[in-house]
PDB file of N, CA and C in Angstrom:
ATOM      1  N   UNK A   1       5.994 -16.629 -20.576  1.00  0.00           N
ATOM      2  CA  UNK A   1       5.137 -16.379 -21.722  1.00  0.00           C
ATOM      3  C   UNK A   1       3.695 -16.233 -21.220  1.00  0.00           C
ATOM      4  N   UNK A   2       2.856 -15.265 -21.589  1.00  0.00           N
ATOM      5  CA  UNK A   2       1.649 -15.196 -21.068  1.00  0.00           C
ATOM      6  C   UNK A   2       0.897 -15.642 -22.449  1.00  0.00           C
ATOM      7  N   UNK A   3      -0.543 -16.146 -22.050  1.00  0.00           N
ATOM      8  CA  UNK A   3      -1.096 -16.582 -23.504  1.00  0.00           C
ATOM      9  C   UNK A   3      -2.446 -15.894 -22.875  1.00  0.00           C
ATOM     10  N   UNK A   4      -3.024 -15.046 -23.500  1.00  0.00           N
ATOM     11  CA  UNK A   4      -4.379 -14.744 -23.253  1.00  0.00           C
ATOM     12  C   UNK A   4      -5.463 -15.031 -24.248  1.00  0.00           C
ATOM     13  N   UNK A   5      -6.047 -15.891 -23.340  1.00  0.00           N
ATOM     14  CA  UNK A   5      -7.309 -16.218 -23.889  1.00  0.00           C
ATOM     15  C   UNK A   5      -8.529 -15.544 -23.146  1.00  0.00           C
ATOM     16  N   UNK A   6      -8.469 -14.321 -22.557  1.00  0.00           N
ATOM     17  CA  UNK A   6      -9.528 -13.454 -21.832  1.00  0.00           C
ATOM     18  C   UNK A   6     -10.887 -13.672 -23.315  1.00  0.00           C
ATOM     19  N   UNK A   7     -12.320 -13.861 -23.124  1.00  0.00           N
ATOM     20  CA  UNK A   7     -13.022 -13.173 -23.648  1.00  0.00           C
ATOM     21  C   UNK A   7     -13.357 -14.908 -24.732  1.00  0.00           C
ATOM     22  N   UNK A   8     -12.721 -16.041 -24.745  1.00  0.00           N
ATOM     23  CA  UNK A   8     -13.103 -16.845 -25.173  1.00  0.00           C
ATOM     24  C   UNK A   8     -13.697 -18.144 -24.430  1.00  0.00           C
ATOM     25  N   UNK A   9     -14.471 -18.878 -24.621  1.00  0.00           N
ATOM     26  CA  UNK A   9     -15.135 -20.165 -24.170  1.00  0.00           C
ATOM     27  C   UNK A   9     -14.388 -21.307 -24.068  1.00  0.00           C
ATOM     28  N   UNK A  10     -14.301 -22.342 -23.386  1.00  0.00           N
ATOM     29  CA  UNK A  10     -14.052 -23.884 -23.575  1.00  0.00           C
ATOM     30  C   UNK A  10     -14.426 -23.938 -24.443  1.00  0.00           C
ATOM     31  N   UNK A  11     -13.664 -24.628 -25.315  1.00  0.00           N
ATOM     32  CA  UNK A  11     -12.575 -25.640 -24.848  1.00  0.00           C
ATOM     33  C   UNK A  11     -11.091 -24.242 -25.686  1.00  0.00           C
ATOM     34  N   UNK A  12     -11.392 -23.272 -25.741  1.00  0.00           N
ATOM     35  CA  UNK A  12     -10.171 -22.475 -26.680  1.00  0.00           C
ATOM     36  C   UNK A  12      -9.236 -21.808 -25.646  1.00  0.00           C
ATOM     37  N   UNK A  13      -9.580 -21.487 -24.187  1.00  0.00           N
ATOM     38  CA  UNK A  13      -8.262 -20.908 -23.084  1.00  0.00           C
ATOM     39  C   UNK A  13      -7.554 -22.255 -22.966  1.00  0.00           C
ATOM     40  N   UNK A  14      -8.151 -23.997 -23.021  1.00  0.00           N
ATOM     41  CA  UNK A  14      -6.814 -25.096 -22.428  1.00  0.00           C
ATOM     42  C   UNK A  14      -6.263 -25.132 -23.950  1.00  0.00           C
ATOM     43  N   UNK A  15      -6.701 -25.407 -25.151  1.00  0.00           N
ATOM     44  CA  UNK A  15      -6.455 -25.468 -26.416  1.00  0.00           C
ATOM     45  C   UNK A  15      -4.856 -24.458 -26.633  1.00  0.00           C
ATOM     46  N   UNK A  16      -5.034 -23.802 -26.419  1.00  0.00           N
ATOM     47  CA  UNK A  16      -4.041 -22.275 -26.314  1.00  0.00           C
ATOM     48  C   UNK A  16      -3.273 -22.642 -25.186  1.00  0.00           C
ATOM     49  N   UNK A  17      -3.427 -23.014 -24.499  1.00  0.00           N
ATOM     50  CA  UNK A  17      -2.211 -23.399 -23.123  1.00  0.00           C
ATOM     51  C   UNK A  17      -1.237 -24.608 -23.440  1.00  0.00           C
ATOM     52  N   UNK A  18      -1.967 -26.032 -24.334  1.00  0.00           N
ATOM     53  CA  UNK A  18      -1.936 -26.813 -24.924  1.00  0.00           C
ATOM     54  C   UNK A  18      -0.791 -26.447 -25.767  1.00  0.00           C
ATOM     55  N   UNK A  19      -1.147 -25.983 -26.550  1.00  0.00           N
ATOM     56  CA  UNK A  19      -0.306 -25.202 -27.711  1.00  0.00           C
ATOM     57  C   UNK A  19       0.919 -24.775 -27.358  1.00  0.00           C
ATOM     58  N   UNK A  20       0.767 -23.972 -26.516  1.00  0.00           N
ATOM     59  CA  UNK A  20       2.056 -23.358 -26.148  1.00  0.00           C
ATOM     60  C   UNK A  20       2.917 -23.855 -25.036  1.00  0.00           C
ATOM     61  N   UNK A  21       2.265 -25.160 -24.451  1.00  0.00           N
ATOM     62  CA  UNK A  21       3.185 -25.915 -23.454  1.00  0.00           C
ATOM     63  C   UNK A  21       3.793 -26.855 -24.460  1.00  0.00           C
ATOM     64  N   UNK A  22       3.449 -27.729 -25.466  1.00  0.00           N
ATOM     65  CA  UNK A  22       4.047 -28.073 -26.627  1.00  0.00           C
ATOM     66  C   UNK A  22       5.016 -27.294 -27.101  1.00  0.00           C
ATOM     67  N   UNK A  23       5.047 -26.336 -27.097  1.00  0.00           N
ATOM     68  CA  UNK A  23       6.280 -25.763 -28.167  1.00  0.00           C
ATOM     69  C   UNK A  23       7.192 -25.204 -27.117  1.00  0.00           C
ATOM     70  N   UNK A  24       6.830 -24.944 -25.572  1.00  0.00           N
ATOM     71  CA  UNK A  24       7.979 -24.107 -24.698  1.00  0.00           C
ATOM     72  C   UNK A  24       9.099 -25.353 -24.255  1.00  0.00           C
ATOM     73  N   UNK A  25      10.111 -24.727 -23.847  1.00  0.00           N
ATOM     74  CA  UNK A  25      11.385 -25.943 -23.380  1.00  0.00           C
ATOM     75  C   UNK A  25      10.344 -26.381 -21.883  1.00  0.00           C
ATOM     76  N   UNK A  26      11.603 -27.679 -21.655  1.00  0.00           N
ATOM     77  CA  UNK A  26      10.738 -28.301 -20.460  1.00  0.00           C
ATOM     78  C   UNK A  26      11.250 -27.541 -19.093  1.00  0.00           C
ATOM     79  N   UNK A  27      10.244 -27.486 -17.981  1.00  0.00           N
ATOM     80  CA  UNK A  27      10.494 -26.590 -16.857  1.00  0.00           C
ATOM     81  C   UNK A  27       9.667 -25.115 -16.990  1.00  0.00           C
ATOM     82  N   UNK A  28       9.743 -24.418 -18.527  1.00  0.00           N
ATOM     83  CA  UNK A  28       9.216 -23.286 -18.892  1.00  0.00           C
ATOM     84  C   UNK A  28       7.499 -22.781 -18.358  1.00  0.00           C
ATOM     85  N   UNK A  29       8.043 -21.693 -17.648  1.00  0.00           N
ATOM     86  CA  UNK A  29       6.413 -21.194 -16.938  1.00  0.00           C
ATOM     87  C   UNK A  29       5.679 -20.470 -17.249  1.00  0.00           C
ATOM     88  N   UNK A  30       4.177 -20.750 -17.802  1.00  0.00           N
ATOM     89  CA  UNK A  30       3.614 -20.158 -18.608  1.00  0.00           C
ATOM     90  C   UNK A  30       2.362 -19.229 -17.467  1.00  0.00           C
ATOM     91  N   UNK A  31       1.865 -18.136 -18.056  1.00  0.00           N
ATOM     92  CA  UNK A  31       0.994 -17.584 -17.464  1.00  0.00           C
ATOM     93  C   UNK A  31      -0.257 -17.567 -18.375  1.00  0.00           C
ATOM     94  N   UNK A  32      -1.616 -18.346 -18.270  1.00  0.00           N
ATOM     95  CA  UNK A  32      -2.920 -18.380 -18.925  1.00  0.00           C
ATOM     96  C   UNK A  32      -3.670 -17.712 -18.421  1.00  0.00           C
ATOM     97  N   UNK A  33      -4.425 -16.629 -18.805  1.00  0.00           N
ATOM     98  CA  UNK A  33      -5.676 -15.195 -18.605  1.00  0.00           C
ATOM     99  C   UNK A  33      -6.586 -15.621 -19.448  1.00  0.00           C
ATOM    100  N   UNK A  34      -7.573 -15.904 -18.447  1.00  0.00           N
ATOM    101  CA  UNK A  34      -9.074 -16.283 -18.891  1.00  0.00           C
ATOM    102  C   UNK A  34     -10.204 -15.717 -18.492  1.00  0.00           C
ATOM    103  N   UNK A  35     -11.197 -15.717 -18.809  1.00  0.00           N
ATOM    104  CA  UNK A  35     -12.700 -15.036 -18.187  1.00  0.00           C
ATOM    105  C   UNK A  35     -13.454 -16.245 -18.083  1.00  0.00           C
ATOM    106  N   UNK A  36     -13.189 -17.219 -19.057  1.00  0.00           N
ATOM    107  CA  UNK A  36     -13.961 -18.325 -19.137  1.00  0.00           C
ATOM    108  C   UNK A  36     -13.996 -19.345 -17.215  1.00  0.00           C
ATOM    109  N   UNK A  37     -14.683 -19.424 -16.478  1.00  0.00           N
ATOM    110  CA  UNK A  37     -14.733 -20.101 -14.840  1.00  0.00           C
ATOM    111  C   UNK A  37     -13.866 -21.444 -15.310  1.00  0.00           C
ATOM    112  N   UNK A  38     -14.520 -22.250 -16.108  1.00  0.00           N
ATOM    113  CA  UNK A  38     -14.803 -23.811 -16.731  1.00  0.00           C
ATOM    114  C   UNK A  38     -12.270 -23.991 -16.987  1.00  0.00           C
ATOM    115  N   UNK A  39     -11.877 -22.385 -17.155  1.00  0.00           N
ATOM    116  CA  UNK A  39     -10.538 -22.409 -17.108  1.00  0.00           C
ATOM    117  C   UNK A  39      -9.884 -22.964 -15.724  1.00  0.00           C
ATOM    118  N   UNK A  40     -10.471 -23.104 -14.563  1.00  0.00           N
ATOM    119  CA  UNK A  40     -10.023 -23.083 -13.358  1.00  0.00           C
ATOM    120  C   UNK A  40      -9.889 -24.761 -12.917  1.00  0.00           C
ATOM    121  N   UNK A  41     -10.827 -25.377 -13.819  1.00  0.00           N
ATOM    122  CA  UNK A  41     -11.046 -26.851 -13.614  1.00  0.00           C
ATOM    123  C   UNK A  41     -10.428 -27.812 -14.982  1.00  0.00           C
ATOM    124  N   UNK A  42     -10.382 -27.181 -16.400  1.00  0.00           N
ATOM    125  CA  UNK A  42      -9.993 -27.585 -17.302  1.00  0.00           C
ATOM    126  C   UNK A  42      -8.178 -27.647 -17.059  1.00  0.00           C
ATOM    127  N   UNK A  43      -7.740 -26.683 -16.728  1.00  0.00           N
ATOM    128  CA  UNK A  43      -6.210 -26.254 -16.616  1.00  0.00           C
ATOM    129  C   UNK A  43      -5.896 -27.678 -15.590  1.00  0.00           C
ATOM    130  N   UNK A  44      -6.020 -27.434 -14.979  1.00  0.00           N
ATOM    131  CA  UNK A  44      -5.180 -28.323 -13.636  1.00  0.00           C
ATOM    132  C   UNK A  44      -5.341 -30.042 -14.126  1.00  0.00           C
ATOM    133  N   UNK A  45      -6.702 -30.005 -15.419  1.00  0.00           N
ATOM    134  CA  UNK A  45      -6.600 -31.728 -15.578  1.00  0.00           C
ATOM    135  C   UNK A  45      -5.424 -31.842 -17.312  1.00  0.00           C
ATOM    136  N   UNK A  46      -5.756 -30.769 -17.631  1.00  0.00           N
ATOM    137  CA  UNK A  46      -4.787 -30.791 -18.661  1.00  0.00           C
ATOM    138  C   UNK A  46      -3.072 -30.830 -18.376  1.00  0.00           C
ATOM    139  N   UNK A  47      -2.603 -30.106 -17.269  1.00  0.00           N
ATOM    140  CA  UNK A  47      -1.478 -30.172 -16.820  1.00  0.00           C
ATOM    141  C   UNK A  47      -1.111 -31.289 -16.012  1.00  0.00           C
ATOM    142  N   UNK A  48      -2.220 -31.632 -15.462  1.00  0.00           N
ATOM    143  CA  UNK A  48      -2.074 -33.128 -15.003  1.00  0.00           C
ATOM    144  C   UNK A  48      -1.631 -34.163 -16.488  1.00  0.00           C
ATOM    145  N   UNK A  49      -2.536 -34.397 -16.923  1.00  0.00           N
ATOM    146  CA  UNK A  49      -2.499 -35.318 -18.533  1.00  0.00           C
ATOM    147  C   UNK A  49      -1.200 -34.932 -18.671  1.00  0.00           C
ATOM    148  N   UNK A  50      -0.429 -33.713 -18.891  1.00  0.00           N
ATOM    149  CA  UNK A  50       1.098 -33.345 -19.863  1.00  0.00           C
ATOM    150  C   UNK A  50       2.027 -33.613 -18.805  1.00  0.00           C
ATOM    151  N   UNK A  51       1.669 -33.809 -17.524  1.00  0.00           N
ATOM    152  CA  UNK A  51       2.914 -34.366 -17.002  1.00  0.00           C
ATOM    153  C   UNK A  51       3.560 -32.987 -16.011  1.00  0.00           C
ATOM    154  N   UNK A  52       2.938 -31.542 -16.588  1.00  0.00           N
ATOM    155  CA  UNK A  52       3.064 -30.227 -15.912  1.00  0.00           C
ATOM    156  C   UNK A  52       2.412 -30.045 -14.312  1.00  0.00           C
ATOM    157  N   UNK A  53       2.351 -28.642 -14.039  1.00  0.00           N
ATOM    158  CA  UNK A  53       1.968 -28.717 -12.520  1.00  0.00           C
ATOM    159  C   UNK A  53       1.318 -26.962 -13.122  1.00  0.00           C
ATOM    160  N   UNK A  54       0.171 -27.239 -11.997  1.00  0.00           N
ATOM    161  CA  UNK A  54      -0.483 -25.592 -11.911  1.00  0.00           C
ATOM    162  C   UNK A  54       0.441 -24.967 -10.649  1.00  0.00           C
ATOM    163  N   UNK A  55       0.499 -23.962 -11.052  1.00  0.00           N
ATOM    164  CA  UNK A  55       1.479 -23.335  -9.738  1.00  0.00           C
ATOM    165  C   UNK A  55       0.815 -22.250  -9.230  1.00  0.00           C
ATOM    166  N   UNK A  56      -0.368 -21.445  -9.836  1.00  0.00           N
ATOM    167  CA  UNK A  56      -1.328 -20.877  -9.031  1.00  0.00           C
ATOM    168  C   UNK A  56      -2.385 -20.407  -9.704  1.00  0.00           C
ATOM    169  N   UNK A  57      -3.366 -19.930  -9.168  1.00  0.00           N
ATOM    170  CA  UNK A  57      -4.868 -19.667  -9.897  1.00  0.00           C
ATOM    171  C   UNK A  57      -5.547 -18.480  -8.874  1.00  0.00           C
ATOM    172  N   UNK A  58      -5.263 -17.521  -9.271  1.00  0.00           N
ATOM    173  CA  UNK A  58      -5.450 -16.189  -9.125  1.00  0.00           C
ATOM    174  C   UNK A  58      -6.809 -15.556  -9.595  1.00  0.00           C
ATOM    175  N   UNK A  59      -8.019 -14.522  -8.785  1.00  0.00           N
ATOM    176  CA  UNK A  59      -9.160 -13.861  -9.702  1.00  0.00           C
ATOM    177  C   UNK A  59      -8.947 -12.833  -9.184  1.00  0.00           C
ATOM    178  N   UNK A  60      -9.401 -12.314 -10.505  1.00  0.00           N
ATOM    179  CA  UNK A  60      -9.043 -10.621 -10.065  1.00  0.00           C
ATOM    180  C   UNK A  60     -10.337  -9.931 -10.745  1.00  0.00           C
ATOM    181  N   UNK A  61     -11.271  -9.781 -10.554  1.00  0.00           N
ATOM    182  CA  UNK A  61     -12.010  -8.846 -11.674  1.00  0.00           C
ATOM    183  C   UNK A  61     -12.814 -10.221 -12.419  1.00  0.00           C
ATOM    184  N   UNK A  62     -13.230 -11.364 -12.623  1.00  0.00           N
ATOM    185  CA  UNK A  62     -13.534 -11.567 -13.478  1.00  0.00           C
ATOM    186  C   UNK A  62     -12.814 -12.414 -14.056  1.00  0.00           C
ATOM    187  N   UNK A  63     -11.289 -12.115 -13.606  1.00  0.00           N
ATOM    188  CA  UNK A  63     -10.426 -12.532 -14.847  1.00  0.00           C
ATOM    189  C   UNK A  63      -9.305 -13.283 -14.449  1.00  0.00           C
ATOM    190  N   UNK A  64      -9.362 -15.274 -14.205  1.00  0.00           N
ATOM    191  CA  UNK A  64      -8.301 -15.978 -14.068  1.00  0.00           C
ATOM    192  C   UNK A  64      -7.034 -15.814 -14.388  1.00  0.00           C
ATOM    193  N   UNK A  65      -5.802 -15.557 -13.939  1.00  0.00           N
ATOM    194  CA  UNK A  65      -4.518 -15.622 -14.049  1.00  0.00           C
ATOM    195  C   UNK A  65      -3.896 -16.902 -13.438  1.00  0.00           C
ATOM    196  N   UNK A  66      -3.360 -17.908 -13.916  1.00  0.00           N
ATOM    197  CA  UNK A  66      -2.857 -19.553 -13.943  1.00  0.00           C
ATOM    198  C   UNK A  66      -1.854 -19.397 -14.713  1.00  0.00           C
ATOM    199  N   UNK A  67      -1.134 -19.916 -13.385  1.00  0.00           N
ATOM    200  CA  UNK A  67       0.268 -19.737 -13.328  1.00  0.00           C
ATOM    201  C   UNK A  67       0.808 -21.089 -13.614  1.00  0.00           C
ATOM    202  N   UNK A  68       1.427 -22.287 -14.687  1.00  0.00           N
ATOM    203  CA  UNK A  68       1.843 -23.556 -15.325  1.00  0.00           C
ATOM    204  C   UNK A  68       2.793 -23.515 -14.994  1.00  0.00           C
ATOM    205  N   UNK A  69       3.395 -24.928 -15.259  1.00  0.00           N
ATOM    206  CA  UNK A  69       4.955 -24.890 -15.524  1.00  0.00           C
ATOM    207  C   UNK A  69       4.810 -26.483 -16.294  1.00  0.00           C
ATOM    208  N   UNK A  70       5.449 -25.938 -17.408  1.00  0.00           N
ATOM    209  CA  UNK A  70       5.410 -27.491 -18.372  1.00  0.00           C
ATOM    210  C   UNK A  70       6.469 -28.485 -18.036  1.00  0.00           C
ATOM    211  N   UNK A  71       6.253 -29.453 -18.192  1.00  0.00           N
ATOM    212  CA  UNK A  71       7.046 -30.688 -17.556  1.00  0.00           C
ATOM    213  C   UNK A  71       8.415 -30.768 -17.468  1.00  0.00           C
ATOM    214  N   UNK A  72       9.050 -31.331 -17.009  1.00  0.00           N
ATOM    215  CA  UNK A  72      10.941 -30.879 -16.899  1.00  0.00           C
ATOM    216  C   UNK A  72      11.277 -32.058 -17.499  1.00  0.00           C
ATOM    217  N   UNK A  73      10.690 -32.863 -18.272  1.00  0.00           N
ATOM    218  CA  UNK A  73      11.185 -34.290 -19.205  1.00  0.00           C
ATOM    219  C   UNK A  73       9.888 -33.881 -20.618  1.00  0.00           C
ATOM    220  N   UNK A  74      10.298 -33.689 -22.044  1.00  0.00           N
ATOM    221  CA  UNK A  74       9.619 -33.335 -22.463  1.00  0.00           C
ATOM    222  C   UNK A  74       8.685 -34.307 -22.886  1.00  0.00           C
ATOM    223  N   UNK A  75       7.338 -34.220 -23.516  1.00  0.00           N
ATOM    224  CA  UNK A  75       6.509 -35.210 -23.663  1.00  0.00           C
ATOM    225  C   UNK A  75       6.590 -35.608 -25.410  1.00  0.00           C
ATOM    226  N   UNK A  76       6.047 -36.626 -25.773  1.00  0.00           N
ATOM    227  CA  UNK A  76       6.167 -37.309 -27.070  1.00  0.00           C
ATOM    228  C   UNK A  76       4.853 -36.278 -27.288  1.00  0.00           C
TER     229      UNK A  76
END
């Protein structure tokens, strides 16, 4: 599942990753696209907190591609 949040500020690209690691099954690998920098340091403590793992952090242009994977035991 890709979630793009290109073109918005903190705190709304982890908010949106948030979101959608909540609702995916556990193990499920998400791809987050951001412009926002503040995405590169927010992601990895949020996936920390859920119990998930960053699996890569990619720039291309401007534009973060973070690669998740939500936890393989789901969270309360």
């Amino acid at each position: 599942m890709i979630i793009d949040a290109r073109g918005h500020r903190c705190p709304t690209p982890s908010l949106r990753l948030h979101k959608a690691a909540r609702e995916a099954a556990p193990g499920t690998r998400l791809t987050l696209l951001a412009t926002d920098p503040m995405a590169r340091i927010d992601v990895p403590h949020l996936m920390t907190g859920l119990g998930g793992c960053v699996l890569s952090i990619v720039e291309v242009d401007g534009v973060l591609t973070i690669e998740v994977e939500t936890p393989a035991v789901p969270t309360a």
